[in-house]
PDB file of N, CA and C in Angstrom:
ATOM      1  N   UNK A   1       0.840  -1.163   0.000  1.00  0.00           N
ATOM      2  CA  UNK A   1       0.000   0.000   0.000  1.00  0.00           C
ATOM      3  C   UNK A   1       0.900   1.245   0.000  1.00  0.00           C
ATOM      4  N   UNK A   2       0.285   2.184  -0.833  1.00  0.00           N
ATOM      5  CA  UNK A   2       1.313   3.331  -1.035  1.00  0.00           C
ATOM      6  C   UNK A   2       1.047   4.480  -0.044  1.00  0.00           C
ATOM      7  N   UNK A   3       2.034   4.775   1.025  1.00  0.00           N
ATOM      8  CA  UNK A   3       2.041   5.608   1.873  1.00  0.00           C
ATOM      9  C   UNK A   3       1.865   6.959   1.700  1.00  0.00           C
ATOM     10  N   UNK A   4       0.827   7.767   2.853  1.00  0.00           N
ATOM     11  CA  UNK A   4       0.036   9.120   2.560  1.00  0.00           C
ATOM     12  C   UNK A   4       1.257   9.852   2.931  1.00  0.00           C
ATOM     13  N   UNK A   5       0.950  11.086   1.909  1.00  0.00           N
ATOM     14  CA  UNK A   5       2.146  11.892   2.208  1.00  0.00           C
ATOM     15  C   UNK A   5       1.285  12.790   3.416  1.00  0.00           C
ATOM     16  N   UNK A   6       2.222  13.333   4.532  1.00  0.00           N
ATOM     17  CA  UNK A   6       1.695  13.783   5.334  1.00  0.00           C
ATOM     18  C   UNK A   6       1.846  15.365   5.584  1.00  0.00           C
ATOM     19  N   UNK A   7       1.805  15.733   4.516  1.00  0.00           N
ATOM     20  CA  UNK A   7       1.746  17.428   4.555  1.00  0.00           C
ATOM     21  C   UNK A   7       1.237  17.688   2.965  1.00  0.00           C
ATOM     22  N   UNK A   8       0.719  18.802   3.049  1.00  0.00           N
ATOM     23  CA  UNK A   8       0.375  19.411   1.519  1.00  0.00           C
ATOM     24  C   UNK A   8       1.532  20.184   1.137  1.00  0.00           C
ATOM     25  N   UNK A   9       1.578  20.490  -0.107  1.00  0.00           N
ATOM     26  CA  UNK A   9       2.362  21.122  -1.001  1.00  0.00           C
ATOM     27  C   UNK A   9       2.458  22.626  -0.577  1.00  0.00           C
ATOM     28  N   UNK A  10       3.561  23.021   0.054  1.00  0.00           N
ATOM     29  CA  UNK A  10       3.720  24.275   0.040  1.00  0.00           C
ATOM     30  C   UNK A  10       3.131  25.653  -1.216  1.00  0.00           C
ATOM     31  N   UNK A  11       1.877  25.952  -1.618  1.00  0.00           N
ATOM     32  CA  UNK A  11       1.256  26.507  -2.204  1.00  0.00           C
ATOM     33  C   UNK A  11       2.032  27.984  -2.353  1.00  0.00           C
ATOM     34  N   UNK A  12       2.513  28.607  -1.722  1.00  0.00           N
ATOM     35  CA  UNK A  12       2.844  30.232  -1.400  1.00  0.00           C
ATOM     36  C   UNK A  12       3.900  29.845  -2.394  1.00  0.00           C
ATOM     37  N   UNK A  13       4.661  28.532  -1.883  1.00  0.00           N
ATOM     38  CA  UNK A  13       6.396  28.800  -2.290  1.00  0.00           C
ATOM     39  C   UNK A  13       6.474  28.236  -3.926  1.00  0.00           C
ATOM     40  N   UNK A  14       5.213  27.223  -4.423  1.00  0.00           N
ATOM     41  CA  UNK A  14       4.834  27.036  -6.036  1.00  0.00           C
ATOM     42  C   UNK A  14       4.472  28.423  -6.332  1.00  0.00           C
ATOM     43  N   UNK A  15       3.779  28.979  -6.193  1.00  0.00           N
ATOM     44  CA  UNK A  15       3.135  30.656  -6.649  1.00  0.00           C
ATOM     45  C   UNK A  15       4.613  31.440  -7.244  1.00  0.00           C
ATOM     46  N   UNK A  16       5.179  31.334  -6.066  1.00  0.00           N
ATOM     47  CA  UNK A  16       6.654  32.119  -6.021  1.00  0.00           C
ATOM     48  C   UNK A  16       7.698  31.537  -7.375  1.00  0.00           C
ATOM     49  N   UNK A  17       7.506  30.010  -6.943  1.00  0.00           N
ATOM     50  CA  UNK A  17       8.473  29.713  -8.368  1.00  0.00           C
ATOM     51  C   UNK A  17       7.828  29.992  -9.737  1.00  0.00           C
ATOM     52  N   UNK A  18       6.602  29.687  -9.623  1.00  0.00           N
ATOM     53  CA  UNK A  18       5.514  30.310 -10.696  1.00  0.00           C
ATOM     54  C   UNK A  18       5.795  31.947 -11.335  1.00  0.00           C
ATOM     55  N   UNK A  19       5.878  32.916 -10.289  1.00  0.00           N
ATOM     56  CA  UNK A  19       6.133  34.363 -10.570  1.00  0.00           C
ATOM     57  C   UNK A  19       7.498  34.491 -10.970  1.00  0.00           C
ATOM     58  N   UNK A  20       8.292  33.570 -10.450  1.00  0.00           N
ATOM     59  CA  UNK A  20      10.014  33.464 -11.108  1.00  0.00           C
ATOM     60  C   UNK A  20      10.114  33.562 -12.107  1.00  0.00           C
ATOM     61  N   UNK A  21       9.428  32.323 -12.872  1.00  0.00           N
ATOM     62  CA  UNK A  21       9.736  32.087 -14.336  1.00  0.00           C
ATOM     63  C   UNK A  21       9.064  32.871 -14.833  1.00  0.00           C
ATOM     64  N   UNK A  22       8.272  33.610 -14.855  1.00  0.00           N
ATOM     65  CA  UNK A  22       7.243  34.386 -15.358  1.00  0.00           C
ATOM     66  C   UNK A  22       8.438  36.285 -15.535  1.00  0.00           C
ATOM     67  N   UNK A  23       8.362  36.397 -14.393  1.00  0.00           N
ATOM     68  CA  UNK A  23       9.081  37.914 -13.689  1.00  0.00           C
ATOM     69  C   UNK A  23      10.377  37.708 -12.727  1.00  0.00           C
ATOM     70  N   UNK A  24      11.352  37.008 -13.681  1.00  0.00           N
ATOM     71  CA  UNK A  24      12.576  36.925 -12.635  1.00  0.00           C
ATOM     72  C   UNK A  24      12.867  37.461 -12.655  1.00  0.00           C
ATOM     73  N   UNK A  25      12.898  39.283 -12.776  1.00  0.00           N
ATOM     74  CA  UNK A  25      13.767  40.858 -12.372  1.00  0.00           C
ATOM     75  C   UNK A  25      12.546  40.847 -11.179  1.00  0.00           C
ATOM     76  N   UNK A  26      11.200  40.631 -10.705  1.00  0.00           N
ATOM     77  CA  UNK A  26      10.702  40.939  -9.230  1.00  0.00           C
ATOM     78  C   UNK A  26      11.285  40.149  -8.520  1.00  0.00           C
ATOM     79  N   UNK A  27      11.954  39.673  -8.443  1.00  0.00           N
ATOM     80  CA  UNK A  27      12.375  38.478  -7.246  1.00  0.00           C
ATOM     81  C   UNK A  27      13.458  38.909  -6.244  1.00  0.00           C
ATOM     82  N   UNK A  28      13.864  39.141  -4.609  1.00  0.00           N
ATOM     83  CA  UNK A  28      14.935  39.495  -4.393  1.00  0.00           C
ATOM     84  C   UNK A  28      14.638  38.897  -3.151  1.00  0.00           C
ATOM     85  N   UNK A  29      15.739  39.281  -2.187  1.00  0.00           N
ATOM     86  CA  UNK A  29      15.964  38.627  -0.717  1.00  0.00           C
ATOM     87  C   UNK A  29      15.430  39.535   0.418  1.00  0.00           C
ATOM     88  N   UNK A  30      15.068  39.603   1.443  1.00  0.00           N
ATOM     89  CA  UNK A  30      14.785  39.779   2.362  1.00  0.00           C
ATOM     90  C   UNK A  30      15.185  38.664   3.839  1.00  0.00           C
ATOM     91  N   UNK A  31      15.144  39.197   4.730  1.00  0.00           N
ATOM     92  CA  UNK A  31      15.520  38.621   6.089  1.00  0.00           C
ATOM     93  C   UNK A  31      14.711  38.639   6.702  1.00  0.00           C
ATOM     94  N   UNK A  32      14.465  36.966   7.273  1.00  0.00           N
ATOM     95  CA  UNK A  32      13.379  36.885   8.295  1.00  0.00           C
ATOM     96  C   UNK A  32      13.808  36.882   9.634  1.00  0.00           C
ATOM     97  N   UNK A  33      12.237  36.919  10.475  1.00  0.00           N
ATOM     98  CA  UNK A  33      13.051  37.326  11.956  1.00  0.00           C
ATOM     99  C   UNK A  33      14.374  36.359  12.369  1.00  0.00           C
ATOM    100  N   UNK A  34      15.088  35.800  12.423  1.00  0.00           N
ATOM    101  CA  UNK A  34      16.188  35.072  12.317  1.00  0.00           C
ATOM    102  C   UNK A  34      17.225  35.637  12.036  1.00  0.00           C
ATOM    103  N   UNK A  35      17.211  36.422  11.042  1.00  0.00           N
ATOM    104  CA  UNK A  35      18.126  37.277  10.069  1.00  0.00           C
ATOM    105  C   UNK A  35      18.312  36.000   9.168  1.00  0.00           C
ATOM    106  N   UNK A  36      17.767  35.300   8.791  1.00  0.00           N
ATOM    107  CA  UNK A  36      18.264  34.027   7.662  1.00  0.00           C
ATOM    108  C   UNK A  36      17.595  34.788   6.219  1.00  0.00           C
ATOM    109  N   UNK A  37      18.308  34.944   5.300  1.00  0.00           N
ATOM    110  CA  UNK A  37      17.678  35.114   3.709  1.00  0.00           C
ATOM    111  C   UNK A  37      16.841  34.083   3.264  1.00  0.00           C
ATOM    112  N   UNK A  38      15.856  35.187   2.994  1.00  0.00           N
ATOM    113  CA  UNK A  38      14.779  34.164   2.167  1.00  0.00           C
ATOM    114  C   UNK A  38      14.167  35.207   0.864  1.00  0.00           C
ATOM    115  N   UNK A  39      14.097  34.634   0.040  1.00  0.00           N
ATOM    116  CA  UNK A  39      13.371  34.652  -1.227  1.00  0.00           C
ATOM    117  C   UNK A  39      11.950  35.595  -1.021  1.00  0.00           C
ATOM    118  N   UNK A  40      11.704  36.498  -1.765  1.00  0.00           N
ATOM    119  CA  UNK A  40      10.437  37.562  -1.593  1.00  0.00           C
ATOM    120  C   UNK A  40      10.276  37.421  -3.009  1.00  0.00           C
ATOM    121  N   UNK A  41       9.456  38.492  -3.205  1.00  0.00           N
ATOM    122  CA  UNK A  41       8.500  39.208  -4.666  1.00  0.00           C
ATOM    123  C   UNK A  41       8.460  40.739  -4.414  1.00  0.00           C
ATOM    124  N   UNK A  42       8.979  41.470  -4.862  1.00  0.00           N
ATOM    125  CA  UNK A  42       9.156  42.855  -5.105  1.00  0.00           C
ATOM    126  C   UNK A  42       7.295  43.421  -5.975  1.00  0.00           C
ATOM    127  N   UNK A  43       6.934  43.806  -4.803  1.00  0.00           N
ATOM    128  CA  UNK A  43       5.279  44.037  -5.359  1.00  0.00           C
ATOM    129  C   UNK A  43       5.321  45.241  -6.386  1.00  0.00           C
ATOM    130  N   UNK A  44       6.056  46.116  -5.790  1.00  0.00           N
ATOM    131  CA  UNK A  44       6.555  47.307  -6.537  1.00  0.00           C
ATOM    132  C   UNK A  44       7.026  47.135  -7.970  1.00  0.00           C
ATOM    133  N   UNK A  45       7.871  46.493  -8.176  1.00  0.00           N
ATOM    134  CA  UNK A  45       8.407  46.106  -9.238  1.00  0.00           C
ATOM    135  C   UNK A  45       7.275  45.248 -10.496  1.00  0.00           C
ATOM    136  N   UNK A  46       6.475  44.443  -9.808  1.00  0.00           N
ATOM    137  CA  UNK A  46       5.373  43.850 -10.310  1.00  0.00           C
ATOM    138  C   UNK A  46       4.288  44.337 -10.791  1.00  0.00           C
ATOM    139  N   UNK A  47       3.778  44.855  -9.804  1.00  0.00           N
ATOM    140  CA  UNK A  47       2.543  46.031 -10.507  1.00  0.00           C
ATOM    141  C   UNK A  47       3.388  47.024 -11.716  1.00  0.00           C
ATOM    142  N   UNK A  48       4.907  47.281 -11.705  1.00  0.00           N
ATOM    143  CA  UNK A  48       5.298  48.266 -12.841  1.00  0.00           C
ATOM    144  C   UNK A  48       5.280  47.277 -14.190  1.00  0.00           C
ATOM    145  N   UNK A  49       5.636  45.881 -14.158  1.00  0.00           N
ATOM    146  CA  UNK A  49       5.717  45.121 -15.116  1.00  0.00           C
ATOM    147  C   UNK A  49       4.167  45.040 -15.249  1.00  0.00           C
ATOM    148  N   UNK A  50       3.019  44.951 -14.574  1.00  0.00           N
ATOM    149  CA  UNK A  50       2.123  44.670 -15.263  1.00  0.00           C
ATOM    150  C   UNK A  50       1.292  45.978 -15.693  1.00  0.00           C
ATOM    151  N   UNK A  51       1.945  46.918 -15.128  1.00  0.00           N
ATOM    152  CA  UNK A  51       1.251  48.425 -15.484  1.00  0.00           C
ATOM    153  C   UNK A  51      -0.210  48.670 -16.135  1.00  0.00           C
ATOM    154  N   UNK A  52       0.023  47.947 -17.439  1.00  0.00           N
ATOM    155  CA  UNK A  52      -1.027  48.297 -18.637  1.00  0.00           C
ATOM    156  C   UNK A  52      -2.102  47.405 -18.478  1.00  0.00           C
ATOM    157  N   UNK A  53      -2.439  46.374 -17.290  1.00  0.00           N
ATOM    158  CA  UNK A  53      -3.242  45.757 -16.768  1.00  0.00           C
ATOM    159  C   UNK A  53      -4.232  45.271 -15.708  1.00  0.00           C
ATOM    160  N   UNK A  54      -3.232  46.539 -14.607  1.00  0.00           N
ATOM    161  CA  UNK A  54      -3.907  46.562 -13.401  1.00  0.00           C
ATOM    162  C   UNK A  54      -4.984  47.226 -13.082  1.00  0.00           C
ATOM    163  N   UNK A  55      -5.727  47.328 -12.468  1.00  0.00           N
ATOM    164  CA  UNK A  55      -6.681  47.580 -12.106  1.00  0.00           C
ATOM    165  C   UNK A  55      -6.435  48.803 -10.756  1.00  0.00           C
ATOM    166  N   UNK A  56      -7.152  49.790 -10.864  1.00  0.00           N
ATOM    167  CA  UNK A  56      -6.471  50.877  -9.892  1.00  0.00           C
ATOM    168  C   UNK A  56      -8.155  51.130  -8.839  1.00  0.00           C
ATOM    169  N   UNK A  57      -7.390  51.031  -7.621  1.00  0.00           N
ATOM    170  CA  UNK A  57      -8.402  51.102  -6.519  1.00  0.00           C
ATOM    171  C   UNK A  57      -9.733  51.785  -7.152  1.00  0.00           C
ATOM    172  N   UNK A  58      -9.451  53.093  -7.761  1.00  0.00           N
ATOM    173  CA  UNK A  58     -11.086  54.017  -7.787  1.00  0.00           C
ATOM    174  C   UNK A  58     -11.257  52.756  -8.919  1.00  0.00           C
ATOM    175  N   UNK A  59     -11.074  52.235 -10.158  1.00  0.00           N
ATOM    176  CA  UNK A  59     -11.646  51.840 -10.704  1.00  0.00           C
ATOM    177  C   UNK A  59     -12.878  51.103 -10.035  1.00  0.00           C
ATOM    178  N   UNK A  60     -14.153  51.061 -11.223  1.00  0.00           N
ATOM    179  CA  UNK A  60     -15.341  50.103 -10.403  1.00  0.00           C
ATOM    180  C   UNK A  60     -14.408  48.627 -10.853  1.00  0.00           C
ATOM    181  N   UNK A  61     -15.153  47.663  -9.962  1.00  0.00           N
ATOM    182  CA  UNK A  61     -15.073  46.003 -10.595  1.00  0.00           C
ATOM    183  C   UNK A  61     -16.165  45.192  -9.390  1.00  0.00           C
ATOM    184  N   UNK A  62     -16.118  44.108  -9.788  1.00  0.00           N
ATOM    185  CA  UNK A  62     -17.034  43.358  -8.967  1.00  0.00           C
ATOM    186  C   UNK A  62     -15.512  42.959  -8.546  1.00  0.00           C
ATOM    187  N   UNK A  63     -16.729  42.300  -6.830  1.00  0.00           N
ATOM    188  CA  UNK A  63     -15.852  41.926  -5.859  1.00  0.00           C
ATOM    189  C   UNK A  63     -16.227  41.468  -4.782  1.00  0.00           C
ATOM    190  N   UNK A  64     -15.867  40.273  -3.764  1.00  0.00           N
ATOM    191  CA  UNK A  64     -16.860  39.921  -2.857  1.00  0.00           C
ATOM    192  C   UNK A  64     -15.949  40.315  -1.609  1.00  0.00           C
ATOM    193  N   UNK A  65     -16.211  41.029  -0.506  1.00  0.00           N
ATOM    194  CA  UNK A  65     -15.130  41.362   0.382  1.00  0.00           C
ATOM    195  C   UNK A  65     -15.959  40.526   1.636  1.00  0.00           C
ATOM    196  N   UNK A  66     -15.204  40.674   3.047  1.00  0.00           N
ATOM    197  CA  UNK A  66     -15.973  40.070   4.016  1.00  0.00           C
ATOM    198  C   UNK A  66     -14.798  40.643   5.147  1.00  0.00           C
ATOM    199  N   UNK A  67     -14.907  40.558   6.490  1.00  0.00           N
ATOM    200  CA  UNK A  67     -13.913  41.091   7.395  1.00  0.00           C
ATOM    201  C   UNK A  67     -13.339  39.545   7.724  1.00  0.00           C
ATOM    202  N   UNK A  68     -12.014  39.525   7.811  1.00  0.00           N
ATOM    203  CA  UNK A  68     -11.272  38.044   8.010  1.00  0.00           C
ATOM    204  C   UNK A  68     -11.188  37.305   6.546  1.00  0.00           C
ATOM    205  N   UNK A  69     -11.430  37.972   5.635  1.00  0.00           N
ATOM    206  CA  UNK A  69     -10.929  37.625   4.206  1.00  0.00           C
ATOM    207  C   UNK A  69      -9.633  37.478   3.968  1.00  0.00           C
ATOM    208  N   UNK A  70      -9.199  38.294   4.207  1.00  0.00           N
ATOM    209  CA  UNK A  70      -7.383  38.083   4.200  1.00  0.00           C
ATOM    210  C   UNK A  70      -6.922  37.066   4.831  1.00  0.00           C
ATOM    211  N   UNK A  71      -7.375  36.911   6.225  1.00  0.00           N
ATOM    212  CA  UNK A  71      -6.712  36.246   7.292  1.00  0.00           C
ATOM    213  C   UNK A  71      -7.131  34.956   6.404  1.00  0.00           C
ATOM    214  N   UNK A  72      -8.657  34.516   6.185  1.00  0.00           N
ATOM    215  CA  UNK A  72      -8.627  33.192   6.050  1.00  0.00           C
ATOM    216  C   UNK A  72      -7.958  32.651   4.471  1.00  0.00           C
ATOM    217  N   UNK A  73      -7.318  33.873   3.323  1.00  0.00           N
ATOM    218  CA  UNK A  73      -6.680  33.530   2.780  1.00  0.00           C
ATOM    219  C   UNK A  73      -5.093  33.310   2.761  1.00  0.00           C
ATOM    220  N   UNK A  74      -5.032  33.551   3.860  1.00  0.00           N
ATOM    221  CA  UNK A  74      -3.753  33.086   4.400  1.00  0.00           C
ATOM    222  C   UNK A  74      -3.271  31.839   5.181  1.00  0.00           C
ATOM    223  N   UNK A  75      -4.666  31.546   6.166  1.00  0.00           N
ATOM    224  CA  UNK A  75      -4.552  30.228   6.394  1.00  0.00           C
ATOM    225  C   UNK A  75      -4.895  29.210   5.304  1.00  0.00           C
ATOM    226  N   UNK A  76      -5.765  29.787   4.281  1.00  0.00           N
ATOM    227  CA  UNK A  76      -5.724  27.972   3.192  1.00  0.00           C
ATOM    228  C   UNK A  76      -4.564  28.396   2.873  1.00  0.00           C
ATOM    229  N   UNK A  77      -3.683  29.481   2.264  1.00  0.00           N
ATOM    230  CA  UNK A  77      -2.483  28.649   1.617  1.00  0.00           C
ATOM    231  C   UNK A  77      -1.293  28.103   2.363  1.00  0.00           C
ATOM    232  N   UNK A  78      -1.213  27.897   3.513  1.00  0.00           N
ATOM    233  CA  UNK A  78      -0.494  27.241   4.443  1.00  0.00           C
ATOM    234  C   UNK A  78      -0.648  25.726   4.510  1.00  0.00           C
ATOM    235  N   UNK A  79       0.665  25.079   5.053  1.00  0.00           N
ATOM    236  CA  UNK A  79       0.662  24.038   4.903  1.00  0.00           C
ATOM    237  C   UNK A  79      -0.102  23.352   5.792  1.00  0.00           C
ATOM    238  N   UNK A  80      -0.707  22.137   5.958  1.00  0.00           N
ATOM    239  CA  UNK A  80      -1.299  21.427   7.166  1.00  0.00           C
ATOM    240  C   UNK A  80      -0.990  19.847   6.699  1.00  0.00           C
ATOM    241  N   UNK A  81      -0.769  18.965   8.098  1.00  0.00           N
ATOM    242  CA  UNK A  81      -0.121  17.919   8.146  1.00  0.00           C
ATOM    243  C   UNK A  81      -1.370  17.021   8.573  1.00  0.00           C
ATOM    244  N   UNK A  82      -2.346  17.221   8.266  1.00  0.00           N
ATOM    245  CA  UNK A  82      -3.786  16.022   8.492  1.00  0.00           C
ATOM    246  C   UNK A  82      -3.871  15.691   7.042  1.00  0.00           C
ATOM    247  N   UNK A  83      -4.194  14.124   7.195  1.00  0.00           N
ATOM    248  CA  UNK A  83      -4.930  13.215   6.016  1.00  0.00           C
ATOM    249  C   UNK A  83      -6.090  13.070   6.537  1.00  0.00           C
ATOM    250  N   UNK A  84      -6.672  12.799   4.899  1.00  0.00           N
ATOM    251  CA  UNK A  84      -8.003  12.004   5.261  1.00  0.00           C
ATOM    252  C   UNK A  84      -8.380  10.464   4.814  1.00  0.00           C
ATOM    253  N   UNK A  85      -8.747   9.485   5.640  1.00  0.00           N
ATOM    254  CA  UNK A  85      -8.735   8.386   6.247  1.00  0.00           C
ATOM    255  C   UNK A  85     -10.572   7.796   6.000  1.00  0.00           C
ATOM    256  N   UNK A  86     -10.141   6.810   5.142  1.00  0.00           N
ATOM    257  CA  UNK A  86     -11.364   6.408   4.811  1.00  0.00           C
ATOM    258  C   UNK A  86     -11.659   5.908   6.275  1.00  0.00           C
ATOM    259  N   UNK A  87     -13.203   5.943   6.885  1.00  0.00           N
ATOM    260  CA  UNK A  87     -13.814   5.037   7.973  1.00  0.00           C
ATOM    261  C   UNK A  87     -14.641   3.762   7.375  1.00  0.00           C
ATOM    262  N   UNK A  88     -14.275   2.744   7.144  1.00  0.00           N
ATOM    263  CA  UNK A  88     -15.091   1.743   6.043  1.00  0.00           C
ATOM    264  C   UNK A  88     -15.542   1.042   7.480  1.00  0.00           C
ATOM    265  N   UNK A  89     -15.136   1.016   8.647  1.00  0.00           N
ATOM    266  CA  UNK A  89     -16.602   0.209   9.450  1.00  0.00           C
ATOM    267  C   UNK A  89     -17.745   1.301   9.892  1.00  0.00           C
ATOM    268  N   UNK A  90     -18.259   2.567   9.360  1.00  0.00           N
ATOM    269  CA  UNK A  90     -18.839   3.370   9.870  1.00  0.00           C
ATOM    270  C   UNK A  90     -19.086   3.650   8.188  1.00  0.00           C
ATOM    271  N   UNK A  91     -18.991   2.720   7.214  1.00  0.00           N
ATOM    272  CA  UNK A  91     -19.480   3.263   5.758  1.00  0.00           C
ATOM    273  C   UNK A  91     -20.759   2.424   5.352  1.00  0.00           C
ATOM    274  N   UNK A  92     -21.399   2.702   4.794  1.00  0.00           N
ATOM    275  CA  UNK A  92     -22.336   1.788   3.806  1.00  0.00           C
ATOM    276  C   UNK A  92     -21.890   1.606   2.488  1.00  0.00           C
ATOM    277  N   UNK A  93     -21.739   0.402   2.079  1.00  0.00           N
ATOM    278  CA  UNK A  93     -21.605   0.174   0.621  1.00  0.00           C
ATOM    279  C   UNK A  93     -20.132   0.917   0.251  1.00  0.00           C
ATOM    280  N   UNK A  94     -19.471   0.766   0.850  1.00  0.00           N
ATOM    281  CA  UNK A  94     -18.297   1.510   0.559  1.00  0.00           C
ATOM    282  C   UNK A  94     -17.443   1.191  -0.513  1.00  0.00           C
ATOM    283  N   UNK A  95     -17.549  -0.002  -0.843  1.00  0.00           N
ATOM    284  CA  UNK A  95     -16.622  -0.121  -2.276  1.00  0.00           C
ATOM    285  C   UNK A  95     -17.322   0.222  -3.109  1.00  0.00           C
ATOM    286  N   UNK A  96     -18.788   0.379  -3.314  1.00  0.00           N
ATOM    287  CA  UNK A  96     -19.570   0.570  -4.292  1.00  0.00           C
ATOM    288  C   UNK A  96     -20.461   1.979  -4.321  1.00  0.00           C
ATOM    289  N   UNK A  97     -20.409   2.516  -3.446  1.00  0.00           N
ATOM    290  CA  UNK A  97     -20.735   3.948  -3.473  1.00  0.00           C
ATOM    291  C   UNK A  97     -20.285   5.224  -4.480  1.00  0.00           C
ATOM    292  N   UNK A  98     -20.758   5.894  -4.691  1.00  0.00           N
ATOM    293  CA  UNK A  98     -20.223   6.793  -5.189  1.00  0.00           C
ATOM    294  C   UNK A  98     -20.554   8.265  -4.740  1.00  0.00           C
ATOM    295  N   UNK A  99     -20.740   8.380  -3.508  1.00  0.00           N
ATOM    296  CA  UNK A  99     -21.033   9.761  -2.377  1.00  0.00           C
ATOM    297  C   UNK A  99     -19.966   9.157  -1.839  1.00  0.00           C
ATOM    298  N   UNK A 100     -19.034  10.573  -1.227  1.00  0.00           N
ATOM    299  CA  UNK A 100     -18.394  11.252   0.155  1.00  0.00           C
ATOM    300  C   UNK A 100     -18.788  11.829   1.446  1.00  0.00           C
ATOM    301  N   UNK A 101     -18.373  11.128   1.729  1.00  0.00           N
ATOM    302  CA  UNK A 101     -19.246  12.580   3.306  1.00  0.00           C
ATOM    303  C   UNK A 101     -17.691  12.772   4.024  1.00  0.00           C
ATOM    304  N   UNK A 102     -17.693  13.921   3.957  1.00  0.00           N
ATOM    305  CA  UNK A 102     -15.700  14.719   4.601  1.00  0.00           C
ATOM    306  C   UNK A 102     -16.991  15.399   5.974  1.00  0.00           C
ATOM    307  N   UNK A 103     -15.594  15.145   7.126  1.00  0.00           N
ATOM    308  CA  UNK A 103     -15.622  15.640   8.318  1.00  0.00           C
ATOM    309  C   UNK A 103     -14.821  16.298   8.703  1.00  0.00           C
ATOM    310  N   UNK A 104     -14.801  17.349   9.103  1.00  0.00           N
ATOM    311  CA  UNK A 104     -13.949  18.178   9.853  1.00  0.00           C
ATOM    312  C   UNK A 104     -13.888  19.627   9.324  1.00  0.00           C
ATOM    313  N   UNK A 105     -12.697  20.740  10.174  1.00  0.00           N
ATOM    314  CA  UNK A 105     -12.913  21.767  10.044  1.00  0.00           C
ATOM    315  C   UNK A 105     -12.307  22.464   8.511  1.00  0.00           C
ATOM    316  N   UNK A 106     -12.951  23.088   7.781  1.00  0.00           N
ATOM    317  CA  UNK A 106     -12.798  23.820   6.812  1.00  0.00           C
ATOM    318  C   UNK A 106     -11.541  23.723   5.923  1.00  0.00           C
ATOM    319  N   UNK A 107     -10.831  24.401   6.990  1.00  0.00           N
ATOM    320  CA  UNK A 107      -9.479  24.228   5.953  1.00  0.00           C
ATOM    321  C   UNK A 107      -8.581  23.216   6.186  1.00  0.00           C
ATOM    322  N   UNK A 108      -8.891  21.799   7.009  1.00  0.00           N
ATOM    323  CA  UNK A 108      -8.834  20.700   7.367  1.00  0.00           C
ATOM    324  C   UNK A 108      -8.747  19.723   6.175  1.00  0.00           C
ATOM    325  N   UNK A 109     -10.000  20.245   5.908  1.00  0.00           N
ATOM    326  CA  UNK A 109     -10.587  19.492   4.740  1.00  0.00           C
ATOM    327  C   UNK A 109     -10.704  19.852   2.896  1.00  0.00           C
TER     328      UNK A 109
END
């Protein structure tokens, strides 16, 4: 049986290699609390490369806002170290089903 990997894919740090190949003049170093170098995105630099496409605050656009929007887009792209674990003595018809039922909290799941 092939063993669950037990963390998800660092999402932030694919994005980042993603914006690399894309805009490798935004890319530079910064120091985290540690003082250890780590890898950033120059926002400044980014919005100038995309200039002729951005979208500027007064502009109108649709948009769905909410308070804790940010925050909770910061916790999905973080990593988390839970699997999910079939329960087949608490299933019906389980080899032959074709419904899910997922338990747990939000970004858990």
């Amino acid at each position: 049986m092939e063993k669950l990997k037990m963390q998800t894919p660092n999402i932030t740090e694919q994005n980042m290699e993603q914006i690399a190949k894309l805009f490798p003049n935004v890319m530079t170093e910064t120091q985290d609390e540690k003082g250890n170098n780590k890898r950033a995105i120059d926002f400044d630099l980014l919005k100038q490369s995309l200039s002729s496409v951005l979208v500027d605050d007064a502009d109108e656009r649709y948009r769905l806002d909410w308070p804790g929007k940010k925050a909770a887009l910061l916790k999905a792209n973080t990593q988390i170290t839970k699997t999910l674990r079939p329960c087949r003595k608490d299933s019906v018809n389980f080899d032959s089903t074709e419904n899910v039922y997922i338990e747990g909290d939000n970004f858990e799941v």
